[in-house]
N, C-alpha and C. Protein backbone atom coordinates (compact mmCIF):
# COMPACT_ATOMS: atom_id res chain seq x y z
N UNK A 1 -24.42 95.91 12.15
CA UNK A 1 -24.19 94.47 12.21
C UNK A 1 -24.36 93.91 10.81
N UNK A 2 -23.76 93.09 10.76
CA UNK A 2 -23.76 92.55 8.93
C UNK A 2 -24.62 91.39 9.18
N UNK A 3 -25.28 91.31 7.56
CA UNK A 3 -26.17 90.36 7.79
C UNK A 3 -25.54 89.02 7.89
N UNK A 4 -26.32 88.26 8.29
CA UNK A 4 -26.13 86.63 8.53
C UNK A 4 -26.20 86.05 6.86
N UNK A 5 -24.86 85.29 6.82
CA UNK A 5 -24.97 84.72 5.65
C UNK A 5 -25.34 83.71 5.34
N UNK A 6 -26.35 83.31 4.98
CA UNK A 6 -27.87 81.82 5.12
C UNK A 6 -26.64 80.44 4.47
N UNK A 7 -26.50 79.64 5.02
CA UNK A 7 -26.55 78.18 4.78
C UNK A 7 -27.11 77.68 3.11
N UNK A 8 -26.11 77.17 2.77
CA UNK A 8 -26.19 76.35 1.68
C UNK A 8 -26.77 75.15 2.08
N UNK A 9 -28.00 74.35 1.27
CA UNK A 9 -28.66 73.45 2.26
C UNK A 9 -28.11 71.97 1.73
N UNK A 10 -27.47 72.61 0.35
CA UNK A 10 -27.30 71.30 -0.58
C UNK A 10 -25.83 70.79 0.78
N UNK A 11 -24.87 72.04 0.75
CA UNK A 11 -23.53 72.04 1.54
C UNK A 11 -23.55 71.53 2.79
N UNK A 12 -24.92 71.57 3.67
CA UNK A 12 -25.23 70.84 4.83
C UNK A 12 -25.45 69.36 4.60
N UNK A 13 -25.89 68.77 3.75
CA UNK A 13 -26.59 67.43 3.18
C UNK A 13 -25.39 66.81 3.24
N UNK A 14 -24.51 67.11 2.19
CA UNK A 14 -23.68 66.85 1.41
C UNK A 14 -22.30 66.00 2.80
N UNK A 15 -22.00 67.50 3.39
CA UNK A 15 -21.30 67.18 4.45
C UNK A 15 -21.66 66.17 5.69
N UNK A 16 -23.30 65.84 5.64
CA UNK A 16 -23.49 65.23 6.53
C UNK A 16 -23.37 63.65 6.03
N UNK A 17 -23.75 63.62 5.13
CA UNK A 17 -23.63 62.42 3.78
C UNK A 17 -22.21 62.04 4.40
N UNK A 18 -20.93 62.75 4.10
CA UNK A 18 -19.88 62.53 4.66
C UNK A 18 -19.55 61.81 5.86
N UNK A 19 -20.29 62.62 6.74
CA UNK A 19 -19.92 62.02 8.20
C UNK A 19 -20.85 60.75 8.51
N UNK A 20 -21.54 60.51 7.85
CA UNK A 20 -21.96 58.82 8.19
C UNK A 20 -22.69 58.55 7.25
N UNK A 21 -22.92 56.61 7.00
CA UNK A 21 -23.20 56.53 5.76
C UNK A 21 -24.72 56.36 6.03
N UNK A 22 -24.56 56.05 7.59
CA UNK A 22 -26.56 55.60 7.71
C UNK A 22 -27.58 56.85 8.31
N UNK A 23 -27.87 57.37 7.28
CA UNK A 23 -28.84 58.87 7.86
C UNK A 23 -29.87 58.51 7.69
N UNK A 24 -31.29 58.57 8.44
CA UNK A 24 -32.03 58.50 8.33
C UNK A 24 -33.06 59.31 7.55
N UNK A 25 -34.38 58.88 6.98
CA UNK A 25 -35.10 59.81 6.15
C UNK A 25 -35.60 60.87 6.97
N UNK A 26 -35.04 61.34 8.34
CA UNK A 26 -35.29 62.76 9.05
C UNK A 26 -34.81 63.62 8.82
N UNK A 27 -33.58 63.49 8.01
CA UNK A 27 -32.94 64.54 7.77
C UNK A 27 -33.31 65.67 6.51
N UNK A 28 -34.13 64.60 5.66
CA UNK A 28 -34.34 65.40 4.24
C UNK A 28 -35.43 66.72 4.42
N UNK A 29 -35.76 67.49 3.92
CA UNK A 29 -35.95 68.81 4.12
C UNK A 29 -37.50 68.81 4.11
N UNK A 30 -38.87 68.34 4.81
CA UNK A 30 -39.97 68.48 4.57
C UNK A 30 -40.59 69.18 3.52
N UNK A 31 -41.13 68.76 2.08
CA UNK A 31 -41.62 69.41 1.45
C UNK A 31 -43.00 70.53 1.65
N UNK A 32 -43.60 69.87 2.90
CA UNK A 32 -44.64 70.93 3.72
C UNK A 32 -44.32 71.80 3.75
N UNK A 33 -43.26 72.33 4.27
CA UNK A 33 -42.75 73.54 5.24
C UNK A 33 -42.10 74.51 3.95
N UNK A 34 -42.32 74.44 2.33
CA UNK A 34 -41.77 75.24 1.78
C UNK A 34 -42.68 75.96 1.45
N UNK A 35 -42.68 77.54 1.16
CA UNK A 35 -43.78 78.46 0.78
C UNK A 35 -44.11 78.23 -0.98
N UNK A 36 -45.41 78.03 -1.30
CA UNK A 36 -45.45 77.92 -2.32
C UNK A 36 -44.78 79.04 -3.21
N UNK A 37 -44.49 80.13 -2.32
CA UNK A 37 -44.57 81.23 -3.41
C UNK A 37 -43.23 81.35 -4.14
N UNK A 38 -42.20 80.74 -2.99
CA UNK A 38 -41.15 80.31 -3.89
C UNK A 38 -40.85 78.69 -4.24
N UNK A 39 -41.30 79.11 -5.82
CA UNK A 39 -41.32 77.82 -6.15
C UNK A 39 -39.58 77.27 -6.71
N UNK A 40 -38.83 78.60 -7.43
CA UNK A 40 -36.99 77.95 -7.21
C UNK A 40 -36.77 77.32 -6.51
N UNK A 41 -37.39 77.90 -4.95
CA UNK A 41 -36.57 77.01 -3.69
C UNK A 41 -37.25 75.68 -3.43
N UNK A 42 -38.38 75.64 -3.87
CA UNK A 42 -38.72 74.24 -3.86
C UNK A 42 -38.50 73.24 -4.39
N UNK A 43 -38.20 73.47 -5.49
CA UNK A 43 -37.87 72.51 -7.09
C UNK A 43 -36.71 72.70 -6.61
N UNK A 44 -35.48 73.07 -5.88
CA UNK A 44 -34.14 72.81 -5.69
C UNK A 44 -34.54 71.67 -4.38
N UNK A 45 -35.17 72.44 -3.17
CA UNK A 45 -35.47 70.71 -2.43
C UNK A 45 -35.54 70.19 -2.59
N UNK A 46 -36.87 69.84 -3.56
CA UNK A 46 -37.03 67.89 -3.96
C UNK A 46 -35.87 67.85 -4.74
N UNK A 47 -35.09 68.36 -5.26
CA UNK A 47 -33.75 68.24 -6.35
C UNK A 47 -33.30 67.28 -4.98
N UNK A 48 -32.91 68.17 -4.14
CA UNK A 48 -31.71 67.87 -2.86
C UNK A 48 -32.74 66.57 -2.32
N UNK A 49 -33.58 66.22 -1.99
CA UNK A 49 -33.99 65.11 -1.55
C UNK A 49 -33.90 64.10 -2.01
N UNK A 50 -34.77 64.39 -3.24
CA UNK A 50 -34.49 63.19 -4.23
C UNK A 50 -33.15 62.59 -4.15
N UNK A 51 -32.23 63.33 -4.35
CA UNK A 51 -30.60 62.78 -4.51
C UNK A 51 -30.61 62.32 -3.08
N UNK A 52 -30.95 63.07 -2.06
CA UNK A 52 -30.48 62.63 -1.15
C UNK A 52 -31.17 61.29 -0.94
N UNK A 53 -32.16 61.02 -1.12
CA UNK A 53 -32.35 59.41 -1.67
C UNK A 53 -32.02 58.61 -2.36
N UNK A 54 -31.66 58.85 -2.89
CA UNK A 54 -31.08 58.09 -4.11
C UNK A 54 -29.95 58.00 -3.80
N UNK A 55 -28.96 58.59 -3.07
CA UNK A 55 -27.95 58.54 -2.66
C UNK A 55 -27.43 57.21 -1.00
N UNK A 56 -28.44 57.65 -0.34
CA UNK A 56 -29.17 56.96 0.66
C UNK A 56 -29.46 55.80 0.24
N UNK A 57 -30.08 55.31 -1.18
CA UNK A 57 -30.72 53.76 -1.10
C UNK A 57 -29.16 53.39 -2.16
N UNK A 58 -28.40 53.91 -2.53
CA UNK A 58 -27.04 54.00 -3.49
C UNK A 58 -26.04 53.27 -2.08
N UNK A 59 -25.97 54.47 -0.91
CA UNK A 59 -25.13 53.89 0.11
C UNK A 59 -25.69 52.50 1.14
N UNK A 60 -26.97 52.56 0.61
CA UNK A 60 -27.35 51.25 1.36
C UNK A 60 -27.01 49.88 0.73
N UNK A 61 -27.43 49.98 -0.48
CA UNK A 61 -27.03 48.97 -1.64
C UNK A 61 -25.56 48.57 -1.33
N UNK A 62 -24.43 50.05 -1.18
CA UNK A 62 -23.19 49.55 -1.40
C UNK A 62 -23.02 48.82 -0.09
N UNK A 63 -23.46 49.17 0.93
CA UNK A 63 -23.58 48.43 2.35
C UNK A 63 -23.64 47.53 2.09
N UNK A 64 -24.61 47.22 1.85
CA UNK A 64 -25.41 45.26 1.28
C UNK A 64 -24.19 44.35 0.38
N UNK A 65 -23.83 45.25 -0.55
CA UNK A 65 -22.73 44.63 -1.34
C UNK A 65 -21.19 44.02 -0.07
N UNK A 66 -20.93 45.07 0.36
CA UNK A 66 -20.15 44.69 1.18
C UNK A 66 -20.43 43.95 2.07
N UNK A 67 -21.40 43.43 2.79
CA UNK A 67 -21.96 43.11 3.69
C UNK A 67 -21.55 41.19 2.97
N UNK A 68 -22.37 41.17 1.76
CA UNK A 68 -22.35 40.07 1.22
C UNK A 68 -20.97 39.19 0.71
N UNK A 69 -20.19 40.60 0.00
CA UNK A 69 -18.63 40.13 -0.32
C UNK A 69 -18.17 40.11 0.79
N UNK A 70 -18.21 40.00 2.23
CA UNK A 70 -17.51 40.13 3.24
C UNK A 70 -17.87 38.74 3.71
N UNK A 71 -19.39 37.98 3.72
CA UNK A 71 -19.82 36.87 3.53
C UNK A 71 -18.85 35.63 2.74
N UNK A 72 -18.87 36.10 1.17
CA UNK A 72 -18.48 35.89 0.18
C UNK A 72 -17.31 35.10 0.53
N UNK A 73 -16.34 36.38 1.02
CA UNK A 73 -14.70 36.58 1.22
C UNK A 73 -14.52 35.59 2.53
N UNK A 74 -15.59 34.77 3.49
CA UNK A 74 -15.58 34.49 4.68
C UNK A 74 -15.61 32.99 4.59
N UNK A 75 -16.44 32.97 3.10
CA UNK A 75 -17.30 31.38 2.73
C UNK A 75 -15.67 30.94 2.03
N UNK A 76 -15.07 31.96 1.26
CA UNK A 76 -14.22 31.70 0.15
C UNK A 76 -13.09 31.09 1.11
N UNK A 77 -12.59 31.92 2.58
CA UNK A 77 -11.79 31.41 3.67
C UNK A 77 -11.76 30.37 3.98
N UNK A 78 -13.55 29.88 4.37
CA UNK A 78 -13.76 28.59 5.36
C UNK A 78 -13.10 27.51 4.36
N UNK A 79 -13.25 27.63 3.02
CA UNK A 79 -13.02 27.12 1.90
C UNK A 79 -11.75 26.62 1.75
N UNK A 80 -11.04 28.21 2.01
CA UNK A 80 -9.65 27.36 1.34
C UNK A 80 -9.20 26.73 2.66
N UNK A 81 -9.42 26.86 4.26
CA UNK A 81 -8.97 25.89 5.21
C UNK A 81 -9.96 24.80 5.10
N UNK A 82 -10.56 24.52 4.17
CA UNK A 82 -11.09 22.93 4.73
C UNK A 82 -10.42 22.29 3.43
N UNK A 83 -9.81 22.90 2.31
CA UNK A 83 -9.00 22.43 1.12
C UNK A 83 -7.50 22.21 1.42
N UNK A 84 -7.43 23.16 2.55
CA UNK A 84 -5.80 23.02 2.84
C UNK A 84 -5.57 21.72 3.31
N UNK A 85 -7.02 22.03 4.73
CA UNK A 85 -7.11 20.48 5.27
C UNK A 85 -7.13 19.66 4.94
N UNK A 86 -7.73 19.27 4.06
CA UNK A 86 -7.64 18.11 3.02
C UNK A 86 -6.86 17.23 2.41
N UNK A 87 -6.06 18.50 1.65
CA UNK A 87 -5.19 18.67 1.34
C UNK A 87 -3.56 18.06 2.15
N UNK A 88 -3.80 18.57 3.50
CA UNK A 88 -2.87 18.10 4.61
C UNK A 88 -3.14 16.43 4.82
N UNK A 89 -4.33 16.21 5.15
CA UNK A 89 -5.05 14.98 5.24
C UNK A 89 -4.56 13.95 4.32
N UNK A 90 -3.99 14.34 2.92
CA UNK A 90 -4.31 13.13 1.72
C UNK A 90 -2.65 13.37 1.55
N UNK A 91 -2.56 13.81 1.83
CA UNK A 91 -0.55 14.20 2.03
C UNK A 91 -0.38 13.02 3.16
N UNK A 92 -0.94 13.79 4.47
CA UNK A 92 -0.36 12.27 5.68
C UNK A 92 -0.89 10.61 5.15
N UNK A 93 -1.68 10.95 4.68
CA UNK A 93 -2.18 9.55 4.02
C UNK A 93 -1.40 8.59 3.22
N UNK A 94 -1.10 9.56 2.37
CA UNK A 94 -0.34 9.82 0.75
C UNK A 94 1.12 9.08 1.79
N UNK A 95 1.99 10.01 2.63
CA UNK A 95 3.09 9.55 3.32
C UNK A 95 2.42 8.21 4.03
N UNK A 96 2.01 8.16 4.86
CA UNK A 96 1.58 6.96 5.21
C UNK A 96 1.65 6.06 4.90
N UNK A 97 0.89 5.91 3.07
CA UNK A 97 0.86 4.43 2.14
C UNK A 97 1.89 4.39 1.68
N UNK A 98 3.15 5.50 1.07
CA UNK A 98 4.30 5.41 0.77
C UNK A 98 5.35 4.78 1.65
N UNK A 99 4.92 5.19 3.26
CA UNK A 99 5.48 4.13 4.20
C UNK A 99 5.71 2.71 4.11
N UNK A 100 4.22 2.94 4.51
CA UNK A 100 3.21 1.05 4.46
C UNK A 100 4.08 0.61 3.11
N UNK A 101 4.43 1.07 1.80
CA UNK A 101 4.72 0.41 0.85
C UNK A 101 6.30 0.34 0.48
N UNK A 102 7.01 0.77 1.47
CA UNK A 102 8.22 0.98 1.46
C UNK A 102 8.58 -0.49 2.38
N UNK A 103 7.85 -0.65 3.88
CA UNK A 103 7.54 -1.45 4.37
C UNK A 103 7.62 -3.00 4.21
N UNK A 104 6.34 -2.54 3.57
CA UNK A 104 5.91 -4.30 2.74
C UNK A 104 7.11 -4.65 1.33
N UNK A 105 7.76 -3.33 1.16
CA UNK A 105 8.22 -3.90 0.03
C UNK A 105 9.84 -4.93 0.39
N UNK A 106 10.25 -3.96 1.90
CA UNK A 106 11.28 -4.61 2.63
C UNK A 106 11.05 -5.69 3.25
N UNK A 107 10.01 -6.12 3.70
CA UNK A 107 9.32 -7.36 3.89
C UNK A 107 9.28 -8.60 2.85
N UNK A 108 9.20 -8.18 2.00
CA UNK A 108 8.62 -8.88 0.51
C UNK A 108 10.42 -9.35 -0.07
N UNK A 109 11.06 -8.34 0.28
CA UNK A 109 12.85 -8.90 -0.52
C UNK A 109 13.02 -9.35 0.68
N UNK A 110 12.65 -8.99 1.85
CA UNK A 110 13.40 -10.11 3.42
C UNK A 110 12.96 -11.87 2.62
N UNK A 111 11.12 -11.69 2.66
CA UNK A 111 10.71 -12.87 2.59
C UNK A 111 11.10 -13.54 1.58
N UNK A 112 11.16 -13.00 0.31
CA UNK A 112 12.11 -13.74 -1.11
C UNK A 112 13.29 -14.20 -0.55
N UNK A 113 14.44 -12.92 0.04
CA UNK A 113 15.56 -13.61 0.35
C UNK A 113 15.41 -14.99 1.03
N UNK A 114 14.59 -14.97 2.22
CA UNK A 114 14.61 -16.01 2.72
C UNK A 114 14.13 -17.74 1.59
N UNK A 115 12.94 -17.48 0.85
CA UNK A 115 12.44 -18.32 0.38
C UNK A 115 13.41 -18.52 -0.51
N UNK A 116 14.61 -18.01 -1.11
CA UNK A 116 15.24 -18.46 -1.67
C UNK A 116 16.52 -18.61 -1.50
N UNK A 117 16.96 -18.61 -0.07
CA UNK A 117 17.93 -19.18 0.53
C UNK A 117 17.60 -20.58 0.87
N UNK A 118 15.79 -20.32 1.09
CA UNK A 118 15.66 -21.99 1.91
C UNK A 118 15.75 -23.02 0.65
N UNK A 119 15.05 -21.96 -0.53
CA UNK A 119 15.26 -23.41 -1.67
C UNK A 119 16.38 -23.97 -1.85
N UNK A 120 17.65 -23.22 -1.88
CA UNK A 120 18.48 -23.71 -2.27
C UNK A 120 19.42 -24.40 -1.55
N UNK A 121 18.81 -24.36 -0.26
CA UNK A 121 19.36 -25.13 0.74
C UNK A 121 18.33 -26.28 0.36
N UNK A 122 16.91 -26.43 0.42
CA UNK A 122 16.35 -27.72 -0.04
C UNK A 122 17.01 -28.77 -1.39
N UNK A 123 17.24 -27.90 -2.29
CA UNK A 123 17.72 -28.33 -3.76
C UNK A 123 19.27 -29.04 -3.19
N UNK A 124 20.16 -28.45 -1.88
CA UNK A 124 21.60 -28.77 -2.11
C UNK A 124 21.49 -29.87 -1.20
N UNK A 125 20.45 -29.84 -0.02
CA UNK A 125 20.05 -31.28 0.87
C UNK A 125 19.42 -32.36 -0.56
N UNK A 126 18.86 -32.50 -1.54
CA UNK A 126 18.11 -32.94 -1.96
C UNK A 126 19.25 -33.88 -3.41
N UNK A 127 20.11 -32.85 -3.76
CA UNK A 127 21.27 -33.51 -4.41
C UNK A 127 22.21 -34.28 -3.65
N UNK A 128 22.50 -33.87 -2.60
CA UNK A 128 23.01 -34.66 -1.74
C UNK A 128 22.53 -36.52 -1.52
N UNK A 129 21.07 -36.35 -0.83
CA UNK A 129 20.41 -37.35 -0.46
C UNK A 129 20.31 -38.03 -1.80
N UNK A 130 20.41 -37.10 -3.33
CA UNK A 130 20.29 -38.11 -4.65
C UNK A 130 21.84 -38.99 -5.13
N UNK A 131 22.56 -37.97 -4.65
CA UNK A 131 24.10 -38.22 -4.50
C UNK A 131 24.26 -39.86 -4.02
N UNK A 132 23.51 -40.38 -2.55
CA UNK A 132 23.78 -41.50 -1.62
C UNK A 132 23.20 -41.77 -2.33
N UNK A 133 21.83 -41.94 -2.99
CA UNK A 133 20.88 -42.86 -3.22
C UNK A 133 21.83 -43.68 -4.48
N UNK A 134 22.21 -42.33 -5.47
CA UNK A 134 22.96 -43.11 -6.72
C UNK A 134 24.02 -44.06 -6.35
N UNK A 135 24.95 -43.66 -5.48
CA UNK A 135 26.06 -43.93 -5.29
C UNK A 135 25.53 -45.68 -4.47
N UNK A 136 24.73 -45.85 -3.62
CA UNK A 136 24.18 -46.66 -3.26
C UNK A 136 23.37 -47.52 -4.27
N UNK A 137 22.88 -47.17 -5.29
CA UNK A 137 21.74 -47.98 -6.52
C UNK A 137 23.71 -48.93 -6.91
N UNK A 138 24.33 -47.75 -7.47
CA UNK A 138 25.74 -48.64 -7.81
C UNK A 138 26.66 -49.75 -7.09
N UNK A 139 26.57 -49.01 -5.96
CA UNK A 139 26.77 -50.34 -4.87
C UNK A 139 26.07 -51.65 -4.89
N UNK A 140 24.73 -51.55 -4.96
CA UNK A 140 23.70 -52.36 -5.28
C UNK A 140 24.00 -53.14 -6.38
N UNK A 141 24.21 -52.46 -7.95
CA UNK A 141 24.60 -53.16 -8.74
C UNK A 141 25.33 -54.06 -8.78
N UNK A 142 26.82 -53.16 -7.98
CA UNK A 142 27.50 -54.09 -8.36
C UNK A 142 27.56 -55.53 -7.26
N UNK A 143 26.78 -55.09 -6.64
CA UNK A 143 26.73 -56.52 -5.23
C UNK A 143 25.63 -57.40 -6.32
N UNK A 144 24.72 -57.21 -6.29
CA UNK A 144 23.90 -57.84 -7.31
C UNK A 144 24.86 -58.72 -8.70
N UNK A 145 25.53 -57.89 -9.40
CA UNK A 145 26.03 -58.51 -10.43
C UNK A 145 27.48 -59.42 -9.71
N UNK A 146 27.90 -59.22 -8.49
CA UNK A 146 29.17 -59.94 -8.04
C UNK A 146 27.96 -61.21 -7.82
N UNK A 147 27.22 -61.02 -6.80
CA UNK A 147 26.24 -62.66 -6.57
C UNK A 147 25.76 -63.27 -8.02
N UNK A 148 25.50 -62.30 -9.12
CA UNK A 148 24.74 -62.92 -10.17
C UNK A 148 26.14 -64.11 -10.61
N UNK A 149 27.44 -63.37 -10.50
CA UNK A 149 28.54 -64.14 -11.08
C UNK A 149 28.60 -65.07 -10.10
N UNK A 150 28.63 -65.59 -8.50
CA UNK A 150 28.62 -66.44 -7.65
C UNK A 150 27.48 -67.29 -7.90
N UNK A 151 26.50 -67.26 -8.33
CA UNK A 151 25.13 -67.78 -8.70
C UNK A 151 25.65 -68.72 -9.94
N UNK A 152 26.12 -67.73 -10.65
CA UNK A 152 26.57 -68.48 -12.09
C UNK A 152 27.61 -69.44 -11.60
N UNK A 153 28.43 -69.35 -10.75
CA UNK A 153 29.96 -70.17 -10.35
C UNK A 153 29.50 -71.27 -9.86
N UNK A 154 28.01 -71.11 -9.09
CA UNK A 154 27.30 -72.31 -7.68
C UNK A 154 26.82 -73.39 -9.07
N UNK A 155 25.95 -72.86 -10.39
CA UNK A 155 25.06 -73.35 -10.82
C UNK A 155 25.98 -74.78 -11.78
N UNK A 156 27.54 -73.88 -11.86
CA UNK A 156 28.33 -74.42 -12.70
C UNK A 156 28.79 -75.74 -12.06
N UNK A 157 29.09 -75.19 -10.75
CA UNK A 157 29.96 -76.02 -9.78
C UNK A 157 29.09 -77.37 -9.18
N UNK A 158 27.51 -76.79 -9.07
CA UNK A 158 26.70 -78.02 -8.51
C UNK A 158 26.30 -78.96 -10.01
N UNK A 159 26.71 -78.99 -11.31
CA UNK A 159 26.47 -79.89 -12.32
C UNK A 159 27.41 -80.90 -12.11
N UNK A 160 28.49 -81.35 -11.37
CA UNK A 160 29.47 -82.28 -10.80
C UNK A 160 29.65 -82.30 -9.54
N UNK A 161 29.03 -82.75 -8.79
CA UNK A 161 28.79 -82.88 -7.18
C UNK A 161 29.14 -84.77 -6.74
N UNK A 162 29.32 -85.45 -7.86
CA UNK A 162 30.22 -86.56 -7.61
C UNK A 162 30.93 -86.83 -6.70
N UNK A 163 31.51 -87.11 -6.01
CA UNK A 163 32.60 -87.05 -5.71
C UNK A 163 33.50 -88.98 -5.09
N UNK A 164 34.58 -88.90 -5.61
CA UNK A 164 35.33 -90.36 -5.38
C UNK A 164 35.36 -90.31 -4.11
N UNK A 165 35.69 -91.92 -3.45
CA UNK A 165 35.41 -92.25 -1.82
C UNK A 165 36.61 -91.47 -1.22
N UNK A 166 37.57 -91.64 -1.98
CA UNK A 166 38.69 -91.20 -1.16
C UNK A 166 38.16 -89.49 -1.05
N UNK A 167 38.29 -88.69 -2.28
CA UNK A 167 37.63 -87.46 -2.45
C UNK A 167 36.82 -87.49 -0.75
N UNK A 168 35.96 -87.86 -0.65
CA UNK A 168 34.50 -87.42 0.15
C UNK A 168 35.28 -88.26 1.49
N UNK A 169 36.06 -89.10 1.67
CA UNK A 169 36.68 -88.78 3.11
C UNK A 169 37.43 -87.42 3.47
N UNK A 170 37.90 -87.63 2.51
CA UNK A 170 39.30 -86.26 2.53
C UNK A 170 38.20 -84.85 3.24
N UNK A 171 37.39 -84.82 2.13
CA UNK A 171 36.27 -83.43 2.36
C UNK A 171 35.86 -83.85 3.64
N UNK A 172 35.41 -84.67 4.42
CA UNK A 172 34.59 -84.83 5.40
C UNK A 172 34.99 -84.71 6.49
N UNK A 173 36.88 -85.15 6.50
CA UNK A 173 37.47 -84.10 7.65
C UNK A 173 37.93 -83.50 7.86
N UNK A 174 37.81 -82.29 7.06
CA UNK A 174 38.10 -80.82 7.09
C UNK A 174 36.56 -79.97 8.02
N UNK A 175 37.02 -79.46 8.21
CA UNK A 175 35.85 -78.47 9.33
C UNK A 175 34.89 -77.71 8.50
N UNK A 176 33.05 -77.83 8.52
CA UNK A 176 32.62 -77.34 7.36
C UNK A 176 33.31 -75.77 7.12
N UNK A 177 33.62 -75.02 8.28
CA UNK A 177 34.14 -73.51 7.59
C UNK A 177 34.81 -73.34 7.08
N UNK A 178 36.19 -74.20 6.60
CA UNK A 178 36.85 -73.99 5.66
C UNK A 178 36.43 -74.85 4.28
N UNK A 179 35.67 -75.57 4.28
CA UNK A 179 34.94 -75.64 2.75
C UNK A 179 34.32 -74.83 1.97
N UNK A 180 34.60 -75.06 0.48
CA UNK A 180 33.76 -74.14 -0.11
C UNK A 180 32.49 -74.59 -0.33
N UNK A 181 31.60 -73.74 -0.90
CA UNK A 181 29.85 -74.04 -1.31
C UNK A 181 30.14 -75.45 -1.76
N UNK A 182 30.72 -75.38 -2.78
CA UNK A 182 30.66 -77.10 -3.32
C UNK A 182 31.04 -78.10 -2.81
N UNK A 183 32.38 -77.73 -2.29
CA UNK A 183 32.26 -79.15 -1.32
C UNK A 183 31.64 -79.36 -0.21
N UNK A 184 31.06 -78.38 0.43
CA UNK A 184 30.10 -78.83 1.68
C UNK A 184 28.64 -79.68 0.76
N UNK A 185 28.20 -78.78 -0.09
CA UNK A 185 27.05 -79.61 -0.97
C UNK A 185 27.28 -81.03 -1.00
N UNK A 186 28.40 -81.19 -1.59
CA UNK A 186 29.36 -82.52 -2.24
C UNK A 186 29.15 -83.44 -1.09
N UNK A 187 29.78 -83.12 0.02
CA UNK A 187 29.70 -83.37 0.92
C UNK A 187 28.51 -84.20 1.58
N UNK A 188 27.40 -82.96 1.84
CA UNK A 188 26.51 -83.23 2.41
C UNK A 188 25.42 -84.48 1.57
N UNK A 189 25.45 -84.40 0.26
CA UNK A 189 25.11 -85.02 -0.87
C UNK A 189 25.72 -86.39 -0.70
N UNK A 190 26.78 -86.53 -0.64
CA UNK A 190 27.56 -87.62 -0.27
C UNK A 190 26.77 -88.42 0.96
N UNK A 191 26.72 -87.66 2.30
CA UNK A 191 26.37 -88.04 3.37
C UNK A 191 25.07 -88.76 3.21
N UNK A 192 24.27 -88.42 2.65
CA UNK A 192 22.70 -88.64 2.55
C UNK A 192 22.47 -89.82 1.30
N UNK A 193 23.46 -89.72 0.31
CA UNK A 193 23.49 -91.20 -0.04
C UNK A 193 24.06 -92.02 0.16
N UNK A 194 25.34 -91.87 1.13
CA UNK A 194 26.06 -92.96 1.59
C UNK A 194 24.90 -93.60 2.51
């Protein structure tokens, strides 16, 4: 029978290292249980332990690392959806006031148009009504200056209000409406000193 060919212990470690990253400190090789007398094989154990610790607090660390950048990578996520959000948020907003100001601004040329249709409807009522008033002040004038000249004709006409007997019969039977200012004066003047 051929002998049994002994196990490489580093080649057991190593491979088990492989198959998972979380081994516990049961696996490492009890330094009790080695014979002092071989001391090679001992000083290669703690070799293999040691590493295998160090390897062990190496794969734990990288655990932790990942553990944290996975955190990291999770915080960095929540991040960019509450920026997107935001982001979305100040956009509908953003459209919103561009609305509202599109809005008010069609509002604002309605309300001009209007305010300045109405002025100029006030301004064309307002020339108008200045139109009568003038045209009426002239009317005025000239009624004013036709009486000022009848005034002047009365003032002329009543400086000889005389009148001969025959004159002031003649006038007296005519009907007062067909007399003029002066001879009814004449007239009546007559009457009150006859």
């Amino acid at each position: 029978m051929p002998p049994k060919k002994q196990k490489n212990p580093s080649v057991n470690i190593s491979s088990s290292l492989e198959e998972s990253e979380e081994l516990s400190l049961e696996t490492t090789v009890p330094t009790e249980d080695i014979s002092s007398s071989d001391e090679r094989d001992r000083t290669g154990t703690q070799k293999v332990t040691r590493q295998l610790i160090e390897r062990k607090e190496l794969l734990h660390n990288l655990q932790l690392l990942k553990i944290e950048m996975s955190q990291k990578n999770l915080i960095i996520d929540n991040m960019k959806v509450d920026h997107l959000t935001k982001t979305e948020e100040l956009e509908e907003r953003l459209n919103v006031a561009l609305y509202q100001k599109q809005v008010l601004a069609l509002r604002l040329d309605s309300q001009l148009q209007l305010s300045q249709d109405e002025s100029r409807k006030q301004q064309a009522l307002r020339k108008q009504e200045m139109d009568v008033i003038l045209l009426r002040q002239k009317q005025l004038e000239e009624t004013n200056r036709q009486l000022c000249d009848k005034a002047g004709d009365l003032r002329r006409s009543f400086r000889d209000l005389e009148l001969t007997e025959d004159k002031y019969k003649e006038l007296r039977d005519i009907p007062e409406e067909r007399l003029s200012i002066t001879e009814y004066v004449a007239v009546r003047t007559g009457d009150r000193s006859g």
